[in-house]
N, C-alpha and C. Protein backbone atom coordinates (compact mmCIF):
# COMPACT_ATOMS: atom_id res chain seq x y z
N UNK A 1 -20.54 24.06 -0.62
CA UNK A 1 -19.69 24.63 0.41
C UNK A 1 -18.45 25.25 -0.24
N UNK A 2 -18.19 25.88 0.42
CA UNK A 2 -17.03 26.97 -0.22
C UNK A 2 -15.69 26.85 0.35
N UNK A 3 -14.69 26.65 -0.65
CA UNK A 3 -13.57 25.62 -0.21
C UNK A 3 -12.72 26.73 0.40
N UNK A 4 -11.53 26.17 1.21
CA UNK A 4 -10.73 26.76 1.56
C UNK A 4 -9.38 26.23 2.07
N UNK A 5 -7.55 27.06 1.78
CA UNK A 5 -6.90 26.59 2.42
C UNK A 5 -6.55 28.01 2.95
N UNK A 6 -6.36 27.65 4.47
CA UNK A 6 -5.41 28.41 5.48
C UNK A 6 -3.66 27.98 5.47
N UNK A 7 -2.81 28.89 5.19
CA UNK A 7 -1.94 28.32 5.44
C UNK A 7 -0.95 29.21 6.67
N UNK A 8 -0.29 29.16 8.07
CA UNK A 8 0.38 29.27 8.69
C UNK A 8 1.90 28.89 8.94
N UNK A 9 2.38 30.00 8.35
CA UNK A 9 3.82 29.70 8.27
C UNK A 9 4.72 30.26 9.34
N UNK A 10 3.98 31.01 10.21
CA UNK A 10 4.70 31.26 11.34
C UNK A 10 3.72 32.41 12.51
N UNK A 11 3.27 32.61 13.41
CA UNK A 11 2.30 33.42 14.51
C UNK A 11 2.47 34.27 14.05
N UNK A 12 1.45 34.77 13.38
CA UNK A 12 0.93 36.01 12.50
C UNK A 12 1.59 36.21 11.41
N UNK A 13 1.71 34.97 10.54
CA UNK A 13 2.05 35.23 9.22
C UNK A 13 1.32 34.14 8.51
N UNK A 14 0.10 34.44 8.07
CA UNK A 14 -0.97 33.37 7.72
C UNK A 14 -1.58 33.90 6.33
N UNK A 15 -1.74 32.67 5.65
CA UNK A 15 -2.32 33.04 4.11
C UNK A 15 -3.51 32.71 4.13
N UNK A 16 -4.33 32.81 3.89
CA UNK A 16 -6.37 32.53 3.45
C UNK A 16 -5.69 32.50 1.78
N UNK A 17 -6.13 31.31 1.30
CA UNK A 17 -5.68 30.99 -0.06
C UNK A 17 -7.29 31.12 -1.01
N UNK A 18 -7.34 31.58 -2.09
CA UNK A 18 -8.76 31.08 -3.07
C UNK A 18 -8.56 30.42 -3.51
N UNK A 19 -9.12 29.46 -3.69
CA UNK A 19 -9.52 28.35 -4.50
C UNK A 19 -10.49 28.26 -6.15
N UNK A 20 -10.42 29.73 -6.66
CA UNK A 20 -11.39 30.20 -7.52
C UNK A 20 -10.13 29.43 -8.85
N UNK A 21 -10.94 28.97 -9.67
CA UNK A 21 -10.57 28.70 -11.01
C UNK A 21 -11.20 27.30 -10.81
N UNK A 22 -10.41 26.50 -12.45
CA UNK A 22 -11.35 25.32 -12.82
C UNK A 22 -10.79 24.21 -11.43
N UNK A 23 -11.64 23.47 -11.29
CA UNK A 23 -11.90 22.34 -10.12
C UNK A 23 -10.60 21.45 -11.05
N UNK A 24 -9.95 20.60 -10.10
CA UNK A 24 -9.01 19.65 -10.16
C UNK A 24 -9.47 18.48 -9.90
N UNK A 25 -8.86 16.94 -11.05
CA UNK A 25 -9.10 15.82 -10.75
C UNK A 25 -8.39 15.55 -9.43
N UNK A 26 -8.48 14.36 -8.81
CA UNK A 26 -7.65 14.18 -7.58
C UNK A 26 -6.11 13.94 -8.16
N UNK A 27 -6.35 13.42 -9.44
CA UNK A 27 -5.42 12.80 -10.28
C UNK A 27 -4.62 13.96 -10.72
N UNK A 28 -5.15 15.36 -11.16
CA UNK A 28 -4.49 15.90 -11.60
C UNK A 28 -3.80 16.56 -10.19
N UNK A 29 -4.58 16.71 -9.22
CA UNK A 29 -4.20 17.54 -8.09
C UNK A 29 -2.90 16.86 -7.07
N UNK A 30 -2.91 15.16 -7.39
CA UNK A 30 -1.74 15.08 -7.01
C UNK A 30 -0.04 15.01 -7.93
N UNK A 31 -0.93 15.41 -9.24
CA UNK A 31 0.36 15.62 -10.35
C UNK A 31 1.07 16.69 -9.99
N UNK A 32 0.15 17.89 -9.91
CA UNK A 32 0.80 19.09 -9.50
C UNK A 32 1.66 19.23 -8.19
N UNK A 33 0.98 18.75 -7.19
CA UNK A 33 1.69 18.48 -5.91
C UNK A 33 2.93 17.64 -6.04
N UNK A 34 2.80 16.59 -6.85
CA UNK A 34 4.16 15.83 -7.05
C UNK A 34 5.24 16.69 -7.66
N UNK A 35 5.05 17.30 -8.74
CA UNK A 35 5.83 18.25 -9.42
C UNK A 35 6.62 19.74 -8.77
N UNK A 36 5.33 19.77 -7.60
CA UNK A 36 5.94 21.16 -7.14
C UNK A 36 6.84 20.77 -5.68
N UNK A 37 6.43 19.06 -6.07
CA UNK A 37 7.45 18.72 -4.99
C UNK A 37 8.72 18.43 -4.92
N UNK A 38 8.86 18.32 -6.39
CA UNK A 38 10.40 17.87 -7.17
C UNK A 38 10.71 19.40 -7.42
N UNK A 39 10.26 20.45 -8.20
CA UNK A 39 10.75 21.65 -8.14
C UNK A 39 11.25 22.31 -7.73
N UNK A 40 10.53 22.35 -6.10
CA UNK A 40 11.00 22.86 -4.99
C UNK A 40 12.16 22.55 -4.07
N UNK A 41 12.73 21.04 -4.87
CA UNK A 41 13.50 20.46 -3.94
C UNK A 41 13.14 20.14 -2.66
N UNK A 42 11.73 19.32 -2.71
CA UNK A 42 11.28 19.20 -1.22
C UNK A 42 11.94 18.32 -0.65
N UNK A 43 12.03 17.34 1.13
CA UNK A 43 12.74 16.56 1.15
C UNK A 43 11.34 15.51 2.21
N UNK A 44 11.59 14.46 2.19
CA UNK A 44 10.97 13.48 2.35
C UNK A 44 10.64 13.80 4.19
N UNK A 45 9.46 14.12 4.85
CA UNK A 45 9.45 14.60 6.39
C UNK A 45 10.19 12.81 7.43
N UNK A 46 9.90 11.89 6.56
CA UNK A 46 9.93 10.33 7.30
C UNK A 46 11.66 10.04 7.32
N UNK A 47 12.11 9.02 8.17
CA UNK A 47 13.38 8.61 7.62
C UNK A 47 13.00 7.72 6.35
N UNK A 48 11.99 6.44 6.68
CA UNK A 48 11.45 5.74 5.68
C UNK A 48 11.74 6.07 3.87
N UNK A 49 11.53 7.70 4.08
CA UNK A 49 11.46 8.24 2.48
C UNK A 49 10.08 8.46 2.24
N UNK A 50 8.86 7.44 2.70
CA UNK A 50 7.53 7.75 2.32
C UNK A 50 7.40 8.94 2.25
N UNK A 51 6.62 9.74 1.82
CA UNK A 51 5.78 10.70 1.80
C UNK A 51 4.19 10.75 1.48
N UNK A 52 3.93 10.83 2.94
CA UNK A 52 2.21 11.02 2.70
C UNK A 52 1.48 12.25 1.86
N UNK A 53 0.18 12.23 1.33
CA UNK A 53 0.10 12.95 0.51
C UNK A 53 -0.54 14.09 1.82
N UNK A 54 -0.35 14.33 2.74
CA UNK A 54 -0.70 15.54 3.63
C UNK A 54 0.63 15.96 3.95
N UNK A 55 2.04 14.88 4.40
CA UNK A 55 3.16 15.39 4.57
C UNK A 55 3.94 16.32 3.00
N UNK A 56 3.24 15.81 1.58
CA UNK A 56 3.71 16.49 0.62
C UNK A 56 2.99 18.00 0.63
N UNK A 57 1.45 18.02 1.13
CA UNK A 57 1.33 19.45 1.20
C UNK A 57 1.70 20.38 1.85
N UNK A 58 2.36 19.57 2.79
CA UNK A 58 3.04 20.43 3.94
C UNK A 58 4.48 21.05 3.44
N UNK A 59 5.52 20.18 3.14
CA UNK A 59 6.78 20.30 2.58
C UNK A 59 6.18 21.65 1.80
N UNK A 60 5.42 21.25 0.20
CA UNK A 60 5.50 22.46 -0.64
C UNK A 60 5.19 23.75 0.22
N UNK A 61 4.26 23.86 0.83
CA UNK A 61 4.03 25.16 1.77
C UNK A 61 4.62 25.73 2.27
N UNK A 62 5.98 24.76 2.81
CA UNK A 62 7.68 25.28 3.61
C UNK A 62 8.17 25.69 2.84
N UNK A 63 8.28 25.14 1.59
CA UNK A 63 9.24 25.23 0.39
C UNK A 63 8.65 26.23 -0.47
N UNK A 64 7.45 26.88 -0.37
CA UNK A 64 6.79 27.69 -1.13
C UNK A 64 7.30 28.93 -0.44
N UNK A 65 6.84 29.11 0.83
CA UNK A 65 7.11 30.48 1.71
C UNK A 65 6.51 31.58 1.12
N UNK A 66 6.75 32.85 2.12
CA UNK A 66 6.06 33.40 1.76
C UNK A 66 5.58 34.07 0.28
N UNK A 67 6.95 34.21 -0.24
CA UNK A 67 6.98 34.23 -1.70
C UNK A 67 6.26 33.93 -2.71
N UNK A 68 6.10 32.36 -3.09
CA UNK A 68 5.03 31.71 -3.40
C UNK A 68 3.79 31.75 -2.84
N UNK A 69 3.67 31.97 -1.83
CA UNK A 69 2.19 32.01 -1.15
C UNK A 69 1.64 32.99 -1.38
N UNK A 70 2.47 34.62 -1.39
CA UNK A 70 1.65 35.86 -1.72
C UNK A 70 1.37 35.62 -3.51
N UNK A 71 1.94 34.84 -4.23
CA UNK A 71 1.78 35.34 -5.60
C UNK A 71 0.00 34.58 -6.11
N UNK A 72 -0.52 35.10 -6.90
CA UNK A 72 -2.12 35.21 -6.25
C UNK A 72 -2.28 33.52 -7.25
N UNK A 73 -1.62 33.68 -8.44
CA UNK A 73 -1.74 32.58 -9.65
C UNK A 73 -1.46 31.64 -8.35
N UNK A 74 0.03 31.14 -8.47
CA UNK A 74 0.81 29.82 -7.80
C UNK A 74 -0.26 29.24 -6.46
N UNK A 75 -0.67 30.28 -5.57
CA UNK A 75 -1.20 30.21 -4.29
C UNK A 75 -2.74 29.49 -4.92
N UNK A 76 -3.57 29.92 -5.71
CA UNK A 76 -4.66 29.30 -5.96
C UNK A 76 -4.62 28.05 -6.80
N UNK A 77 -3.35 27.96 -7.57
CA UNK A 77 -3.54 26.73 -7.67
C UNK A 77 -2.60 25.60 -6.43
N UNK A 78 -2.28 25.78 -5.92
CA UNK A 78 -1.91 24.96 -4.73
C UNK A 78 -3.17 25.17 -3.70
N UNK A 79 -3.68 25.83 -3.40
CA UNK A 79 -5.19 25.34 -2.34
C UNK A 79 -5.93 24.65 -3.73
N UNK A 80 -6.39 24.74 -4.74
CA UNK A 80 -7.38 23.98 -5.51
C UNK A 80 -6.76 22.49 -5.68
N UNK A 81 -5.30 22.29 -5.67
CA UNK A 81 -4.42 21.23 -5.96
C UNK A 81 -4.75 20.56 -4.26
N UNK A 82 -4.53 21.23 -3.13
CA UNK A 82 -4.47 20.45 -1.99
C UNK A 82 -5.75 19.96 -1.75
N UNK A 83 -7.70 20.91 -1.87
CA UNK A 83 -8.24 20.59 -1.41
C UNK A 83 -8.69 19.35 -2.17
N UNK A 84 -8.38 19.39 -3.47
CA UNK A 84 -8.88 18.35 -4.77
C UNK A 84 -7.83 17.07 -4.50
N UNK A 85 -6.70 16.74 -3.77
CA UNK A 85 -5.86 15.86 -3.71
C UNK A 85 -6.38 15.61 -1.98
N UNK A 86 -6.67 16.12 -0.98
CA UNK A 86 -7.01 16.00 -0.03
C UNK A 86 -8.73 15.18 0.49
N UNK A 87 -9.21 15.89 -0.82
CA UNK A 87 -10.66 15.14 -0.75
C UNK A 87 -11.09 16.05 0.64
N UNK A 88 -10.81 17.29 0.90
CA UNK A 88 -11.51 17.93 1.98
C UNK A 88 -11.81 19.61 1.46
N UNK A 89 -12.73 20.12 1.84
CA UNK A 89 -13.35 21.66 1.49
C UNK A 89 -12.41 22.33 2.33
N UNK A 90 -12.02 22.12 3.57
CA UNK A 90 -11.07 23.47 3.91
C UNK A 90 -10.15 22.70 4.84
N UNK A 91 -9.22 23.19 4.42
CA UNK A 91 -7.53 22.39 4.98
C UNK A 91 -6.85 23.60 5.63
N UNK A 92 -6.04 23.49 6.72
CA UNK A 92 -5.61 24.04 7.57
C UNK A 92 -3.71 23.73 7.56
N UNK A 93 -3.13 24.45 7.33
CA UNK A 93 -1.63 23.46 6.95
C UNK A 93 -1.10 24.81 7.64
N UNK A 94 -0.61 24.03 8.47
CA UNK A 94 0.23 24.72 10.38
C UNK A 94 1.73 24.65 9.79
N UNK A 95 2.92 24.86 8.86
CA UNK A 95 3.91 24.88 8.85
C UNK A 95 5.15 24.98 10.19
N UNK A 96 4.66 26.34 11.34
CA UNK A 96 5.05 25.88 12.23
C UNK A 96 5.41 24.61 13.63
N UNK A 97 3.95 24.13 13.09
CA UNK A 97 3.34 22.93 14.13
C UNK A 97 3.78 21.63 13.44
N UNK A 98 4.29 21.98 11.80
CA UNK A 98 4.26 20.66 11.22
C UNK A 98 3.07 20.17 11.04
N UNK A 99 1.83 20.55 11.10
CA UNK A 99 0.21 19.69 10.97
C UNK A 99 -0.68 20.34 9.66
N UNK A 100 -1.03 19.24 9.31
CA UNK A 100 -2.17 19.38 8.15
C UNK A 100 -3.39 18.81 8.94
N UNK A 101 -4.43 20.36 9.39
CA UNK A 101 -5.62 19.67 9.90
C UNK A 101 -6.70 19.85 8.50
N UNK A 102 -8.39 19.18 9.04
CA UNK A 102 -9.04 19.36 8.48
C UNK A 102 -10.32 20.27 8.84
């Protein structure tokens, strides 16, 4: 099956991400996500501080914008990083809605 992330950052401003290059451990896929979560200066969605690993793909996606999302490198490895850390073929990440579906 042929992977995919959608990402929606605002009603009619939506990315279809590729996922083409080498496959990610889960291990490595949540390294990268951790990293691009400190980079970005993401901030924790909970008061708690937790961060779930669907609330971290969400943050980077806010924190990425459109910027990051059009650039073709960064964008494919963040869908290969989310679907390989997600354990799902096509992820749906609603920035407006706040939701990471599957």
């Amino acid at each position: 099956m042929q992977s995919e992330v959608l990402v929606t950052l605002s009603p009619g401003q939506e990315f279809r991400l590729s996922t083409e290059g080498p496959t990610l451990s889960n291990e490595q896929a949540r390294r990268w996500l951790d990293d691009e979560f400190t980079r970005l200066d993401c901030e924790p969605l909970r008061a708690s501080g937790k961060v779930l690993l669907a609330d971290k793909v969400l943050t980077v996606a806010q924190a990425a914008g459109a910027t990051l999302l059009a650039d073709r490198q960064w964008s494919s490895q963040f869908a290969r990083a989310t679907v390989a850390a997600l354990t799902r073929p096509v992820v749906r990440v609603d920035v407006a809605a706040m939701a990471v579906t599957f």
